[in-house]
Protein backbone atom coordinates (compact mmCIF):
# COMPACT_ATOMS: atom_id res chain seq x y z
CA UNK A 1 0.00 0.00 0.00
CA UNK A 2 1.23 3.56 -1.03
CA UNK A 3 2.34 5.80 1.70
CA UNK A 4 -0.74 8.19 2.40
CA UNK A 5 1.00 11.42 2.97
CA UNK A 6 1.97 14.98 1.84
CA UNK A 7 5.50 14.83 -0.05
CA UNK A 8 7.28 18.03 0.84
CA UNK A 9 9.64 19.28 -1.57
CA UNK A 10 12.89 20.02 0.21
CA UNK A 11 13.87 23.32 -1.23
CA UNK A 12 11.70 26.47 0.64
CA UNK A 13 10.05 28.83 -1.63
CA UNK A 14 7.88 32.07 0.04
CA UNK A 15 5.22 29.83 0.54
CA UNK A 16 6.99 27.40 3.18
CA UNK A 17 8.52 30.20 4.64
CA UNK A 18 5.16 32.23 5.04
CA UNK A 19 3.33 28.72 6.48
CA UNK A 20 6.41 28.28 9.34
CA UNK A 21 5.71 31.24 10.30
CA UNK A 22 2.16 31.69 10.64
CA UNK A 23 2.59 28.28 12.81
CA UNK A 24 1.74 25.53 10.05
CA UNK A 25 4.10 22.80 9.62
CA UNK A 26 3.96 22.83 5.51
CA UNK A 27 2.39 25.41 2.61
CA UNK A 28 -0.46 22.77 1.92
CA UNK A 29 -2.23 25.03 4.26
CA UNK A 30 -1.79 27.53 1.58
CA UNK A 31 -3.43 25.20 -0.96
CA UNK A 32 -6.76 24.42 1.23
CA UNK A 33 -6.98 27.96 2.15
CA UNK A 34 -7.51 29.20 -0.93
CA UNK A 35 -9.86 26.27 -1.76
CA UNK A 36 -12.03 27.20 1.60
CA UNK A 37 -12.09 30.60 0.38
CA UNK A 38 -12.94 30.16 -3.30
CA UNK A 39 -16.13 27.66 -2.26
CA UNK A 40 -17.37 28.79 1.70
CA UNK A 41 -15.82 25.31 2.56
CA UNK A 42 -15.57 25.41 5.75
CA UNK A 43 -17.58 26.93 8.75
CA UNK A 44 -17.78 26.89 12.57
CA UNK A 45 -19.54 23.61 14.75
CA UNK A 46 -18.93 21.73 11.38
CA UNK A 47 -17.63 18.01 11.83
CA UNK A 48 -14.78 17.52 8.99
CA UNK A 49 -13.30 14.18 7.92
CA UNK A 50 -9.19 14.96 7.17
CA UNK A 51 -7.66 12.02 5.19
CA UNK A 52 -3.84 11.96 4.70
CA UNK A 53 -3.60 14.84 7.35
CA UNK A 54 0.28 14.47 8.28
CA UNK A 55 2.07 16.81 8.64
CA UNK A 56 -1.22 18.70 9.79
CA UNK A 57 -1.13 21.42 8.25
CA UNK A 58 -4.54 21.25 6.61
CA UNK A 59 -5.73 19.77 10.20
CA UNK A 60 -4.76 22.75 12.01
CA UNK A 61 -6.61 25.21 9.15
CA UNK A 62 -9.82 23.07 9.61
CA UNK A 63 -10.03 23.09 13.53
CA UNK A 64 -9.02 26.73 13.42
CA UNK A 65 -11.97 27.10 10.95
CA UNK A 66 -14.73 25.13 13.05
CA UNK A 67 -13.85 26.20 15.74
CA UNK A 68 -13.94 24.59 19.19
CA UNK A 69 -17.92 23.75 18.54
CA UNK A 70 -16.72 21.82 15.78
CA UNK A 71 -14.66 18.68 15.44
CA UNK A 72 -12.22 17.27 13.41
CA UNK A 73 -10.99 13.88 13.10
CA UNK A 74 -7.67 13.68 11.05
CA UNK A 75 -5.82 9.87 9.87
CA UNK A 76 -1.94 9.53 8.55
CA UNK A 77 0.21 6.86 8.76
CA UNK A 78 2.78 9.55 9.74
CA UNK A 79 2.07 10.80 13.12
CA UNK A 80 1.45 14.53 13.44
CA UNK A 81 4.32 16.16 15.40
CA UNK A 82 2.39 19.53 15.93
CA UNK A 83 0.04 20.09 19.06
CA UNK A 84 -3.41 19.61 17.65
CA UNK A 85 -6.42 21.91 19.60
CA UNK A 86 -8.76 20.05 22.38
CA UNK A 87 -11.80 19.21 19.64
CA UNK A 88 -9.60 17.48 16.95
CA UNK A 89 -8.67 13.47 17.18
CA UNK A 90 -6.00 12.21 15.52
CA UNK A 91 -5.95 8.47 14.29
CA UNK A 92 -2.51 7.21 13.27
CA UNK A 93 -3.10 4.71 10.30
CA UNK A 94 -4.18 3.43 7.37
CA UNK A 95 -7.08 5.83 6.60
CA UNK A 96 -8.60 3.85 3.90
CA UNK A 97 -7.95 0.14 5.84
CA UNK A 98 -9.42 1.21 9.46
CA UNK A 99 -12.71 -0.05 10.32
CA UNK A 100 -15.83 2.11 9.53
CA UNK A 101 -16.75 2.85 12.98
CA UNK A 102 -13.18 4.34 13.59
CA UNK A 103 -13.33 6.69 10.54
CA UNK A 104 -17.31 7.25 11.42
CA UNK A 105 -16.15 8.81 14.96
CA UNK A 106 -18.03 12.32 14.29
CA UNK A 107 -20.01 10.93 11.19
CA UNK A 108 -22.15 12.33 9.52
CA UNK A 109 -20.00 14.49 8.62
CA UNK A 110 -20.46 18.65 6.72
CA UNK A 111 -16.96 17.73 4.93
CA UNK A 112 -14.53 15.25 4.15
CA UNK A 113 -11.23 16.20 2.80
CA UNK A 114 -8.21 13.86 1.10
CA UNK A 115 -4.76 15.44 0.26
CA UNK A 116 -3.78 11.87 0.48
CA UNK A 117 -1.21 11.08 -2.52
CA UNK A 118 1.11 7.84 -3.23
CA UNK A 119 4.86 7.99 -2.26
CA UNK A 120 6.32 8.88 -6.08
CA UNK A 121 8.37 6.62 -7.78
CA UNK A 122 9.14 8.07 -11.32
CA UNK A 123 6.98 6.36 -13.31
CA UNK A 124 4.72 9.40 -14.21
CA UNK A 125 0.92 6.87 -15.76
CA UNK A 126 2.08 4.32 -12.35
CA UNK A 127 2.17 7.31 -10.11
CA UNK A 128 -1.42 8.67 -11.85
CA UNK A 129 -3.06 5.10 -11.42
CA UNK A 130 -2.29 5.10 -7.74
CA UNK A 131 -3.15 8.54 -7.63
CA UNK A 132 -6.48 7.78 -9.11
CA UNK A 133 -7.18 4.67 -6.65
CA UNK A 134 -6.98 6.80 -3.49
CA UNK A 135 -9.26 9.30 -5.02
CA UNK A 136 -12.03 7.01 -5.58
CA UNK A 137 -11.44 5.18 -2.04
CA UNK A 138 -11.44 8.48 -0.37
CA UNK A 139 -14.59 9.54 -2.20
CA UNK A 140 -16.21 6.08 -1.70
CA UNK A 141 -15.23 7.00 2.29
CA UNK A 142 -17.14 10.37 1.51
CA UNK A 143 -19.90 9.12 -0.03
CA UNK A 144 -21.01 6.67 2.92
CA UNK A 145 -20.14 9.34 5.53
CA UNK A 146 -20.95 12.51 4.54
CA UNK A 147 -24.60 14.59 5.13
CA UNK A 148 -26.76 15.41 2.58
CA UNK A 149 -25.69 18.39 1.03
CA UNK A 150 -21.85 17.77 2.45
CA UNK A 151 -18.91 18.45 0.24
CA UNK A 152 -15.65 16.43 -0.38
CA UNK A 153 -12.24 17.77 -1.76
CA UNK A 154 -9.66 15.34 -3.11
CA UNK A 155 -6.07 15.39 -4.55
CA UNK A 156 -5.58 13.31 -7.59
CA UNK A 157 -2.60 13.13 -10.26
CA UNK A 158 -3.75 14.53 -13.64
CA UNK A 159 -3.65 11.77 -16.34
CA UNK A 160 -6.00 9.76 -18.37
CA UNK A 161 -7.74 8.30 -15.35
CA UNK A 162 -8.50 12.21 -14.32
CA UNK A 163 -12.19 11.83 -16.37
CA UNK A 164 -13.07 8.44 -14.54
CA UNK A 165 -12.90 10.57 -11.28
CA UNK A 166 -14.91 13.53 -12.73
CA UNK A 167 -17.57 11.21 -13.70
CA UNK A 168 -17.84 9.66 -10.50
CA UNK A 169 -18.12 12.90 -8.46
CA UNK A 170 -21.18 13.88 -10.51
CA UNK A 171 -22.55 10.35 -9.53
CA UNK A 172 -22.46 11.81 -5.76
CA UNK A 173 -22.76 15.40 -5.84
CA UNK A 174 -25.14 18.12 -7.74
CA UNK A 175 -22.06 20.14 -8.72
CA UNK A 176 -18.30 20.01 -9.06
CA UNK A 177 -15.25 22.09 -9.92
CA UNK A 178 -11.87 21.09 -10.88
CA UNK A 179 -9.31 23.37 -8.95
CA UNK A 180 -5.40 24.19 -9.50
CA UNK A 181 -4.67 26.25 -6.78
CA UNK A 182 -1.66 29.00 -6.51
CA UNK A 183 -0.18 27.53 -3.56
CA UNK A 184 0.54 24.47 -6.32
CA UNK A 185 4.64 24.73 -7.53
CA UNK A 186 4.29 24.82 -11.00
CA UNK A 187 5.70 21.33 -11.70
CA UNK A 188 3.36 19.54 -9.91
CA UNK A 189 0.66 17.92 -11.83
CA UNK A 190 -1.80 17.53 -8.68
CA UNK A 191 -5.07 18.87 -8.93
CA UNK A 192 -8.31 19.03 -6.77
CA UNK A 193 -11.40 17.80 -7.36
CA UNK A 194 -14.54 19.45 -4.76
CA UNK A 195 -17.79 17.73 -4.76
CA UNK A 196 -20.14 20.15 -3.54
CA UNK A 197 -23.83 18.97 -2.49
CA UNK A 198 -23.95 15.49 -1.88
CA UNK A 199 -26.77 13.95 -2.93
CA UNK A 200 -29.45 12.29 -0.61
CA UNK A 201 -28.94 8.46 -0.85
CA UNK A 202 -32.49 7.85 -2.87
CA UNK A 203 -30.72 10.10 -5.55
CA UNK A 204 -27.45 8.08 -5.95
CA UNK A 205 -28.88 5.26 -8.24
């Protein structure tokens, strides 16, 4: 099984330097901030779902976000070496192997997010194809957790899988939008997808 963690690039650019020192561990933050701000993600007393949350960067954002009415449960297999605030749980494991009533701890949830991505290895359509598996997991994890009317945001790799994963967001939510964000380096051929408006369950077939 892939590695389900955020690979930090080891040279800093503005962006890492600006996330140190507003008190996040990596400039991911950067990436889900703008995402929050661009779709009214996120709001206070919501319950939020944060898959591949090491090194907690987006984890902190969220709880900040909800606030201490809200909770947060966040899942790595890399432990989270920050101090996370008194309404957020951290689970250290396989996000997408851990029994449902582990990853249903504040279920139903408002959102679920992924940034989870496979460790790299080179091979640009193997990378994509791995990519592309822990999308659809992560949205299958959405899917069966999230309210009605809940929204999911997932990372995937940008290859010829990338209109599978389109197609099955639109299977689950009323609308979608495909986001690059700036916080992205320029080399990096991530992208998000955001499922806004999850359907009820009578809807989905």
């Amino acid at each position: 099984m892939a590695k389900h963690t955020r690979n930090p690039y080891k040279v800093a650019d503005h962006y890492t330097r600006e996330a140190k020192s507003r008190g996040y561990p990596a400039r991911s933050v950067f990436k889900l901030e703008e995402i929050d701000k661009r779709l009214r993600l996120l709001k206070p007393a919501m319950r939020v779902l944060d898959l591949g949350a090491a090194p907690g960067s987006w984890t902190l954002y969220v709880a900040q976000k909800v606030g201490a009415k809200g909770h947060v449960l966040a899942i790595d297999q890399t432990l989270i070496e920050v101090p996370l605030p008194a309404h957020v749980v951290f689970l250290h494991g396989d996000a997408l192997a851990l029994e449902s009533d582990a990853l249903a701890t504040f279920a139903p949830y408002h959102v679920v997010l992924s940034d989870m991505a496979p460790s790299t290895t080179g091979n640009r359509l193997g990378d994509q194809t791995r990519s592309y598996e822990l999308f659809t997991r992560a949205l299958s994890v959405a899917e069966k957790l999230l309210l009605p009317g809940g929204a999911f945001v997932g990372k995937i790799f940008m290859g010829e899988d990338f209109q599978n994963a389109k197609a099955e967001m639109k299977k689950v939510f009323r609308d979608s939008r495909t986001m690059k964000p700036e916080a992205a380096r320029a080399s990096s051929y991530e992208i998000f997808l955001a499922g806004l408006d999850r359907k009820r369950t009578d809807e989905l077939f």
